[in-house]
N, C-alpha and C. Protein backbone atom coordinates (compact mmCIF):
# COMPACT_ATOMS: atom_id res chain seq x y z
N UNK A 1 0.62 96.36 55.87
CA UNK A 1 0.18 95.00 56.05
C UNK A 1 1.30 94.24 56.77
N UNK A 2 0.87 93.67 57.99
CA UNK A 2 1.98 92.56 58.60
C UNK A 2 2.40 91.69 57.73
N UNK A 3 3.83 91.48 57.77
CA UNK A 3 4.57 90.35 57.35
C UNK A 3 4.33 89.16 57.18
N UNK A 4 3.94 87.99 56.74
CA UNK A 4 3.48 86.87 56.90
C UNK A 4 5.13 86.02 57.29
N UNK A 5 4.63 85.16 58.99
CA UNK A 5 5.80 84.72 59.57
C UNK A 5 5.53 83.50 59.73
N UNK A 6 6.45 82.64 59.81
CA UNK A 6 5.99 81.26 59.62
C UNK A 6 4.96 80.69 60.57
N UNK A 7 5.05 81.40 61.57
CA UNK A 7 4.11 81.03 62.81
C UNK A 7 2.63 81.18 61.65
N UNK A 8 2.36 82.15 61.45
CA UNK A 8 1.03 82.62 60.36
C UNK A 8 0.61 81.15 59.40
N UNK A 9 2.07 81.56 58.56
CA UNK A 9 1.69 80.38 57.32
C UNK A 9 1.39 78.91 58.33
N UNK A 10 2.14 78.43 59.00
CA UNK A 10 1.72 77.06 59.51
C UNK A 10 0.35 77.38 60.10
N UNK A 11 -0.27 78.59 60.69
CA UNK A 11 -1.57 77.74 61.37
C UNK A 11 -2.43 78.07 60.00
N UNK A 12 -2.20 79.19 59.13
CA UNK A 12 -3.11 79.23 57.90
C UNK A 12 -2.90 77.60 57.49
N UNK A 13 -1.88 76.72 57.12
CA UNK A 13 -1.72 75.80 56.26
C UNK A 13 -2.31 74.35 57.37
N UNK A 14 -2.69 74.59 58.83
CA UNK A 14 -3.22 73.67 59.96
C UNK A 14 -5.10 74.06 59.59
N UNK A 15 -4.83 75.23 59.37
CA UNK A 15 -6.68 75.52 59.19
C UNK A 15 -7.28 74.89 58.04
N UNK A 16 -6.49 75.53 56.80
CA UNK A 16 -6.63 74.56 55.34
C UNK A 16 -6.72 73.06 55.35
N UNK A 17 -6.02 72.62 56.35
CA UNK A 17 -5.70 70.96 56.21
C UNK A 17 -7.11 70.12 57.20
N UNK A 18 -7.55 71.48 58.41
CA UNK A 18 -8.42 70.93 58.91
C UNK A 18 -9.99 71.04 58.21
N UNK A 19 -9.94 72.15 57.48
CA UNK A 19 -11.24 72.14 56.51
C UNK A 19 -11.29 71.25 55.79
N UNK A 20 -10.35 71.01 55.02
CA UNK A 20 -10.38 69.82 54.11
C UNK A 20 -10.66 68.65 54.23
N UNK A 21 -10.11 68.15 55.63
CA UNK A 21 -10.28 67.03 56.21
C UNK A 21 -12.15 66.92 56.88
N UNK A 22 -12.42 68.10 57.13
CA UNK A 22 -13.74 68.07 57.70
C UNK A 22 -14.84 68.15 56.45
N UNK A 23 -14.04 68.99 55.46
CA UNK A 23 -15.17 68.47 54.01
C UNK A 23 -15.49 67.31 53.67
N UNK A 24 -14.37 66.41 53.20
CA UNK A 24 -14.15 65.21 53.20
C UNK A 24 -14.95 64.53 53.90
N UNK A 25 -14.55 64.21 55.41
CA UNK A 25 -16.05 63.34 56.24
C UNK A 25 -17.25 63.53 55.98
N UNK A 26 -17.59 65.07 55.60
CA UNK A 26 -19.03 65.32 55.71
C UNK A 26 -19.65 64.62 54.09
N UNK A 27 -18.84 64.14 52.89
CA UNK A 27 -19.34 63.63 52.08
C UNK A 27 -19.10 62.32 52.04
N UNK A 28 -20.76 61.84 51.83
CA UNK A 28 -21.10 60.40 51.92
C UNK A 28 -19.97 59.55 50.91
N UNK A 29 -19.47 58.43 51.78
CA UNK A 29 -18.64 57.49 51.25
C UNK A 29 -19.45 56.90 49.59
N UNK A 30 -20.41 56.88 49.78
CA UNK A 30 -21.56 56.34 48.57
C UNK A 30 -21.58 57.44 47.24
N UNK A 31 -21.10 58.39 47.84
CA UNK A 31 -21.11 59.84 46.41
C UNK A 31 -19.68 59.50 45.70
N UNK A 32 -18.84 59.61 46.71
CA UNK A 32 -16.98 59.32 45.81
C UNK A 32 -17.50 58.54 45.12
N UNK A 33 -17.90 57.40 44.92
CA UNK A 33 -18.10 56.51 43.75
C UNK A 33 -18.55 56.66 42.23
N UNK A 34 -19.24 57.67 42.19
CA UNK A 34 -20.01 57.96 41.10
C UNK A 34 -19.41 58.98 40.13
N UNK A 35 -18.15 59.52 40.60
CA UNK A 35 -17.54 60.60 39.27
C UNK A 35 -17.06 60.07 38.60
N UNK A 36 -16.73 58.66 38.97
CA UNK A 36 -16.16 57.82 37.86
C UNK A 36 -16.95 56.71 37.01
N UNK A 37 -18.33 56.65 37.48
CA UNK A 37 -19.24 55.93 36.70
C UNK A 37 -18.96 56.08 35.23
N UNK A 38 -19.48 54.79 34.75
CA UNK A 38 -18.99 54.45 32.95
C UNK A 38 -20.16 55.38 32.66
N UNK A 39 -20.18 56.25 31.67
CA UNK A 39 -21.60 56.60 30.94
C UNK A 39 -22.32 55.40 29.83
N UNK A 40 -23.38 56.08 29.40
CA UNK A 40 -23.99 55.35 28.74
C UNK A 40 -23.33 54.94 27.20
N UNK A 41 -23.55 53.25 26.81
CA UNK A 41 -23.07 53.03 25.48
C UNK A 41 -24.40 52.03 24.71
N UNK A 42 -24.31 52.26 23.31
CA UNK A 42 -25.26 51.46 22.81
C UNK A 42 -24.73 51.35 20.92
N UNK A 43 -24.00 50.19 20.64
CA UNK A 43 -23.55 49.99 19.70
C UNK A 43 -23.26 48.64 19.10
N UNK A 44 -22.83 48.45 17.31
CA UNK A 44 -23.24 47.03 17.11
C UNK A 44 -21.62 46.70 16.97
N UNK A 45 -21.33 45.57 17.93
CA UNK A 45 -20.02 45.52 17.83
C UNK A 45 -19.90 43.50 17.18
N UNK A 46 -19.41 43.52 15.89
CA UNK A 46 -19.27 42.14 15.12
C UNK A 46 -20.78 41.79 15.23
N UNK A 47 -21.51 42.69 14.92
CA UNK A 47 -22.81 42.28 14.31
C UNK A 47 -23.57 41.66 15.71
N UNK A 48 -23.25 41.91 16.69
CA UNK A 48 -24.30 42.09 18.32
C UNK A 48 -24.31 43.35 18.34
N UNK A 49 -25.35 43.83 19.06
CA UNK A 49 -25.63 44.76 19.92
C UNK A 49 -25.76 44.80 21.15
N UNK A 50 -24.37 45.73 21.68
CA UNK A 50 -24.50 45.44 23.14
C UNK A 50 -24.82 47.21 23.50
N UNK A 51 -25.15 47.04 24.75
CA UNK A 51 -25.85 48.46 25.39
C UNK A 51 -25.03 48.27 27.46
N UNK A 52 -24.73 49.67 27.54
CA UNK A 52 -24.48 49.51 28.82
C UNK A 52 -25.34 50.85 29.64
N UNK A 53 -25.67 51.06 30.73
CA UNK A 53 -26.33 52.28 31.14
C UNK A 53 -26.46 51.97 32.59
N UNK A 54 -26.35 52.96 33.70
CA UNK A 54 -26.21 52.83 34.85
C UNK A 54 -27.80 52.24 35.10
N UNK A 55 -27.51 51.33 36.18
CA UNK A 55 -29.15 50.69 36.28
C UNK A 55 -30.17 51.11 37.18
N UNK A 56 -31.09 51.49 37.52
CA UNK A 56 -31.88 51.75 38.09
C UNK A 56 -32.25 51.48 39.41
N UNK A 57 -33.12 51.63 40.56
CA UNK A 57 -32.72 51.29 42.14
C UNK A 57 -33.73 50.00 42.22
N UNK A 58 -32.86 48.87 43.07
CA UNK A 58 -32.98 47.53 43.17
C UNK A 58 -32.54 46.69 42.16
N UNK A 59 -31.57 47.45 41.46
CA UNK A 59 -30.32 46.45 40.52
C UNK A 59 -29.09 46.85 40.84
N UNK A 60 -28.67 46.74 42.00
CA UNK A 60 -27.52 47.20 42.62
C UNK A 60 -26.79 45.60 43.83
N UNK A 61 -26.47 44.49 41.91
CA UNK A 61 -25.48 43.58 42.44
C UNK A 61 -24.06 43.87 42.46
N UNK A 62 -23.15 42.73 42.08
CA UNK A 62 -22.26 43.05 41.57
C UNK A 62 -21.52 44.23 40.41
N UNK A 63 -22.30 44.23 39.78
CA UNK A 63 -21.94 45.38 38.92
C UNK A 63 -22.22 46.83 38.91
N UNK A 64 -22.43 47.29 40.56
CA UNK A 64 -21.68 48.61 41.14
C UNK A 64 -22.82 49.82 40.72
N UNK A 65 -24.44 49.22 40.47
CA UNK A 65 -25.00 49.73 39.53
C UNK A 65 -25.38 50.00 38.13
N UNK A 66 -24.60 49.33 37.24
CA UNK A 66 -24.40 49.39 36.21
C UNK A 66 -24.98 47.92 35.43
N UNK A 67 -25.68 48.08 33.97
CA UNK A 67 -26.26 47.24 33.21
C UNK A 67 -26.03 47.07 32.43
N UNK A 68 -25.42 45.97 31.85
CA UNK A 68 -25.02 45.40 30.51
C UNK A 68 -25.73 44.58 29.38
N UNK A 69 -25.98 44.43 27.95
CA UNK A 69 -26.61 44.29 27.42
C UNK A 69 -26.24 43.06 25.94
N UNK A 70 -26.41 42.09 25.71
CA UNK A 70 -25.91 41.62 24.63
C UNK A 70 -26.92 41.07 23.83
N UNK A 71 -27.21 41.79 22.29
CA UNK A 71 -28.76 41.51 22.27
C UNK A 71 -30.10 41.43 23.05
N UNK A 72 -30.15 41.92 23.99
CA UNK A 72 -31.02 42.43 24.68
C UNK A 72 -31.28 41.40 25.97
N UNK A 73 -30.36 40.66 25.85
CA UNK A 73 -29.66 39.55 27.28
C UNK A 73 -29.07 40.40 28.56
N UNK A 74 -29.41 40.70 29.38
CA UNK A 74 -27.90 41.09 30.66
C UNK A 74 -27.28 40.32 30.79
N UNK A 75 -26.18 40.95 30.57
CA UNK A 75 -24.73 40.23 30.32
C UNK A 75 -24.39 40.36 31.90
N UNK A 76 -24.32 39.59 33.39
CA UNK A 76 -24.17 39.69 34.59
C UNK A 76 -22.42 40.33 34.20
N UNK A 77 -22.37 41.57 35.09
CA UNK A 77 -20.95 42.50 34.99
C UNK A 77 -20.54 42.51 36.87
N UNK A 78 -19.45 42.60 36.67
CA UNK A 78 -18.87 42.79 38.22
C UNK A 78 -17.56 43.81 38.01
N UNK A 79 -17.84 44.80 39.21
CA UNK A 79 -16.87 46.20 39.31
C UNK A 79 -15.79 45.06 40.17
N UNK A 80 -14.08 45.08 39.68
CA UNK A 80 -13.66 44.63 41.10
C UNK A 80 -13.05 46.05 41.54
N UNK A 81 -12.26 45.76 42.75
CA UNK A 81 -12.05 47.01 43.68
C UNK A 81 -10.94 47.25 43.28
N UNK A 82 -10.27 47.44 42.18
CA UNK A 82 -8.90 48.01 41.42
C UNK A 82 -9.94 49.00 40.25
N UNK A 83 -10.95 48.73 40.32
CA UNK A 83 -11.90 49.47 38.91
C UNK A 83 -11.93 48.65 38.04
N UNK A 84 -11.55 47.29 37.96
CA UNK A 84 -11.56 47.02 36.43
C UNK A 84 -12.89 46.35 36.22
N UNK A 85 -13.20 45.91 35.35
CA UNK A 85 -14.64 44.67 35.22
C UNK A 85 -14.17 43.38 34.66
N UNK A 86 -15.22 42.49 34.89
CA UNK A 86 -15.59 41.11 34.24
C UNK A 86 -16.51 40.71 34.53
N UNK A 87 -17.01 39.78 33.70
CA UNK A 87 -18.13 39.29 33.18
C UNK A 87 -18.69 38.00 33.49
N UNK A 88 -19.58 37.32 33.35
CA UNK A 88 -19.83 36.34 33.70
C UNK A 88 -19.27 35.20 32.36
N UNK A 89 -19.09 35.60 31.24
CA UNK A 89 -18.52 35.49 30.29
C UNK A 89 -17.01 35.18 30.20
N UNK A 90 -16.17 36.07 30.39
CA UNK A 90 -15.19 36.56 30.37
C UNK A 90 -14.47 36.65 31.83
N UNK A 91 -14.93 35.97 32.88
CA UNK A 91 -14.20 36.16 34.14
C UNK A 91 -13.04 36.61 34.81
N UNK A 92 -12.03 35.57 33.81
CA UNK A 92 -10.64 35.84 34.33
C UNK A 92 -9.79 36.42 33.59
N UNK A 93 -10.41 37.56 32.65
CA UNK A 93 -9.74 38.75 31.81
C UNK A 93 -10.50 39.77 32.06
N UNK A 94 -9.78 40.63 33.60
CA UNK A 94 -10.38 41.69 33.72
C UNK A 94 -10.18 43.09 32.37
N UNK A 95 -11.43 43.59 32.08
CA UNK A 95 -10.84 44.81 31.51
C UNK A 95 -11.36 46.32 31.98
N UNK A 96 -11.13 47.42 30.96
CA UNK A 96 -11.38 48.77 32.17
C UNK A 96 -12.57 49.12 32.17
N UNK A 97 -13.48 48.96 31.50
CA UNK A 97 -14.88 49.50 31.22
C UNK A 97 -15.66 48.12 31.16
N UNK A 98 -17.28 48.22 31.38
CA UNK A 98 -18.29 47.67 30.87
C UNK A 98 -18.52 47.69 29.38
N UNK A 99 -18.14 48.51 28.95
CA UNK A 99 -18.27 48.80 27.29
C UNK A 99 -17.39 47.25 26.64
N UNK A 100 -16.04 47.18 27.21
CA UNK A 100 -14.80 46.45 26.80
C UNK A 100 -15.12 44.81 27.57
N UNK A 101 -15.92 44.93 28.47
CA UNK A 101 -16.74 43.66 29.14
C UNK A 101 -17.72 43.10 28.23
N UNK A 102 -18.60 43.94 27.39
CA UNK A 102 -19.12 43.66 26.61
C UNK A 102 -19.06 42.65 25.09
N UNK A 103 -18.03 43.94 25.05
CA UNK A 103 -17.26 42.78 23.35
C UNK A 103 -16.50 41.91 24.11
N UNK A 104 -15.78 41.58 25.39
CA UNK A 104 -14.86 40.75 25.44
C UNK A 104 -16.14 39.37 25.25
N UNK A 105 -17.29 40.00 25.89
CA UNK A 105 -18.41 38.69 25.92
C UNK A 105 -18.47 38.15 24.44
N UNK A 106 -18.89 39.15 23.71
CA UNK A 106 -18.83 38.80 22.16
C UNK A 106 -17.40 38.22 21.06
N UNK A 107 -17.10 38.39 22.01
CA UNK A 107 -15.85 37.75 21.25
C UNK A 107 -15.39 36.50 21.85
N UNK A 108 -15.69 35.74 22.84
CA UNK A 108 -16.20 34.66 23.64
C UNK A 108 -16.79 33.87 23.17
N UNK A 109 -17.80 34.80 23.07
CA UNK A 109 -19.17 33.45 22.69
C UNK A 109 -19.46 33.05 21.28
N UNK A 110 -18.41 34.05 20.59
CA UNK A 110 -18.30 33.46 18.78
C UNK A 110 -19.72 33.16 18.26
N UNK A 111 -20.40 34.01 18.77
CA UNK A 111 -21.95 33.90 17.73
C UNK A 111 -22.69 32.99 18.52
N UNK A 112 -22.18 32.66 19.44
CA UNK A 112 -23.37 32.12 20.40
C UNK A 112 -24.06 32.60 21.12
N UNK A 113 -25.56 32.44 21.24
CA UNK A 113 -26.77 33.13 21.76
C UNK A 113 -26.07 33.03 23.41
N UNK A 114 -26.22 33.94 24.08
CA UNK A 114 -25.87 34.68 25.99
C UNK A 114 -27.13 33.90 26.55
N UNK A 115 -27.09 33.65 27.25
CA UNK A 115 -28.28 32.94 28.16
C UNK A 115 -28.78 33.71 28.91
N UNK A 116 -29.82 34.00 29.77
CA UNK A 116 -29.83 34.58 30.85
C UNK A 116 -28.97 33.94 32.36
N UNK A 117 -28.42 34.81 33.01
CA UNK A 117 -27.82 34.47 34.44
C UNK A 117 -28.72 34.38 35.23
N UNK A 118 -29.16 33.51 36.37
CA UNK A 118 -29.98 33.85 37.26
C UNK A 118 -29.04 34.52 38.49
N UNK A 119 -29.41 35.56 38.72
CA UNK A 119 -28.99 36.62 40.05
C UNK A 119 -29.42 36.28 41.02
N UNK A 120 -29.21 35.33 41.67
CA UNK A 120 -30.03 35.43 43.06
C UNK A 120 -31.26 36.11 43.35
């Protein structure tokens, strides 16, 4: 078996770098997004029940796909572009999940009934 000479390894390691790079383009900018989607939650947190679950097609505002729930209210959620969330509630305390958007709402509104948001 020939020697492997650097001439070899660099175009093996130019071929690797160009596949990769050509995998990459060929997947839709719209797919990267989704390995990191929140999964589904549904639990009673200080005696609310909040629920979160990716939302269905033509609920794709601010909140990146995703649906939030406070007693059976949508809680309006917004992805910002660091990953974190907030709420319509809770605005200017981003946190890491919709789950943690949730109680921050409930812990906000101290037993006060969520209104509905109108969404545009």
């Amino acid at each position: 078996m020939p020697e492997l000479s650097r001439r070899r390894a660099l175009t093996a390691a130019a071929v690797l770098t160009a596949s990769a790079g050509a995998l990459s383009a060929a997947v839709p900018a719209s797919a990267a997004g989704h390995h990191d989607s929140p999964g589904t939650f549904d639990e009673v947190y200080k005696g609310r029940r909040i629920q979160g679950r990716p939302a269905g097609p033509g609920h794709h505002h601010h909140g990146a796909g995703y649906a939030v729930f406070v007693d059976g209210v949508e809680l309006h959620v917004m992805r910002n572009a660091d990953g974190s969330w907030i709420s319509v509630v809770s605005h200017y305390d981003p946190v890491a999940t919709p789950r943690a958007a949730a109680r921050a709402a409930v812990d906000e509104l101290q037993g006060a009934t969520l209104l509905p948001f109108p969404a545009n």
